[in-house]
Protein backbone atom coordinates (compact mmCIF):
# COMPACT_ATOMS: atom_id res chain seq x y z
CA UNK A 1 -14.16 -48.81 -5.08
CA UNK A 2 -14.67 -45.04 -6.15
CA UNK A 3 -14.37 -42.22 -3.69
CA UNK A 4 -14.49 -38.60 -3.99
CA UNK A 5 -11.02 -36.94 -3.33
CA UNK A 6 -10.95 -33.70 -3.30
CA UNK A 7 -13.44 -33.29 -5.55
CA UNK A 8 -12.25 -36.07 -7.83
CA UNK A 9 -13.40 -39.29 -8.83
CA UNK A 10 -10.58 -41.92 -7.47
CA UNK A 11 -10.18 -45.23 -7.50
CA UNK A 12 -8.76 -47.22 -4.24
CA UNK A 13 -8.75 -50.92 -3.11
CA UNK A 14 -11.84 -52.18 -1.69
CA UNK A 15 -10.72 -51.87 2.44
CA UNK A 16 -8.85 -48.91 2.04
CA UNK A 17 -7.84 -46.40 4.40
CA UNK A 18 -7.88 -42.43 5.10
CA UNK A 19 -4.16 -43.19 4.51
CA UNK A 20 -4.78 -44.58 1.43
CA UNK A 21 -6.42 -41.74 0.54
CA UNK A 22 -3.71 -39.34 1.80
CA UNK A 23 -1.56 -41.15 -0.95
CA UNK A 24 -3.43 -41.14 -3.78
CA UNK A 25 -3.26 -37.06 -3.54
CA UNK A 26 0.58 -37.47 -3.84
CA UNK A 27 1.61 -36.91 -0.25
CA UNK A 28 3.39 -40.53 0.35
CA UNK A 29 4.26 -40.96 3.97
CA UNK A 30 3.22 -37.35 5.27
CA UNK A 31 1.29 -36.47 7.97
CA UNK A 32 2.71 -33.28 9.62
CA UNK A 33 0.84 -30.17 8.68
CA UNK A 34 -1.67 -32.48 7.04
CA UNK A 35 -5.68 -32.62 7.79
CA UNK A 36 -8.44 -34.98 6.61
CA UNK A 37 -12.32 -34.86 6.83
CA UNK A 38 -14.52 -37.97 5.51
CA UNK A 39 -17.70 -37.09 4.76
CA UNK A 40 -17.38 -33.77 6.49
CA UNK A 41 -15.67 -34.77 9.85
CA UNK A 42 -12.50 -34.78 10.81
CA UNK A 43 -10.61 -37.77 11.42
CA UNK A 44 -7.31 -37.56 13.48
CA UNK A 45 -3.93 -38.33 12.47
CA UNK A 46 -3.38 -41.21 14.37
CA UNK A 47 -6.61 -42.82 13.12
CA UNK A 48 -5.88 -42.83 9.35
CA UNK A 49 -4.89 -46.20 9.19
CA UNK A 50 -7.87 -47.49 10.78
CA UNK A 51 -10.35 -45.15 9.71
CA UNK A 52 -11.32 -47.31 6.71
CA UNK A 53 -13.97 -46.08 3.29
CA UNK A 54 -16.57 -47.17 1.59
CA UNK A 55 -17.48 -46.82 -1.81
CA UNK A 56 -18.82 -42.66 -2.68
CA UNK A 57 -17.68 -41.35 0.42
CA UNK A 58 -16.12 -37.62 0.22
CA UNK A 59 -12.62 -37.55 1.56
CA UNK A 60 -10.75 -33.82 1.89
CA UNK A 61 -7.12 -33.89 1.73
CA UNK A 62 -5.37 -30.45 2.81
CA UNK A 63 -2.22 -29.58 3.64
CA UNK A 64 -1.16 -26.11 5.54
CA UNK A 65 1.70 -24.20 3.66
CA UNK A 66 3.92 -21.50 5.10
CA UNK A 67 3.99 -18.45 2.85
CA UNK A 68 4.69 -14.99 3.51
């Protein structure tokens, strides 16, 4: 199925999570200091996993950075 990720046109498996998601960006396994919002709403961490998508929905991926 295609979702928008960040922006971006991505391909994930049909029954695919917010985690799923999460790892398509690149951030493999990481969750501190890491926020999601599905078609505008924010879905906790402990959710991703279940959260699941369906085909054209928009998933934001950010992460917070320390900087100075």
């Amino acid at each position: 199925m295609i979702v928008q990720v960040n922006g971006r046109s991505a391909e994930l498996p049909d029954g695919a999570s917010v985690t799923d998601a999460v790892k398509a960006v690149g951030l493999n396994g990481e969750r501190r200091g890491v926020a999601v919002a599905v078609d505008g709403e924010v879905v906790r961490n402990a959710d991703w996993d279940s959260t699941r998508l369906s085909e054209r929905q928009a998933v934001e991926v950010v992460r917070a950075v320390q900087g100075g």
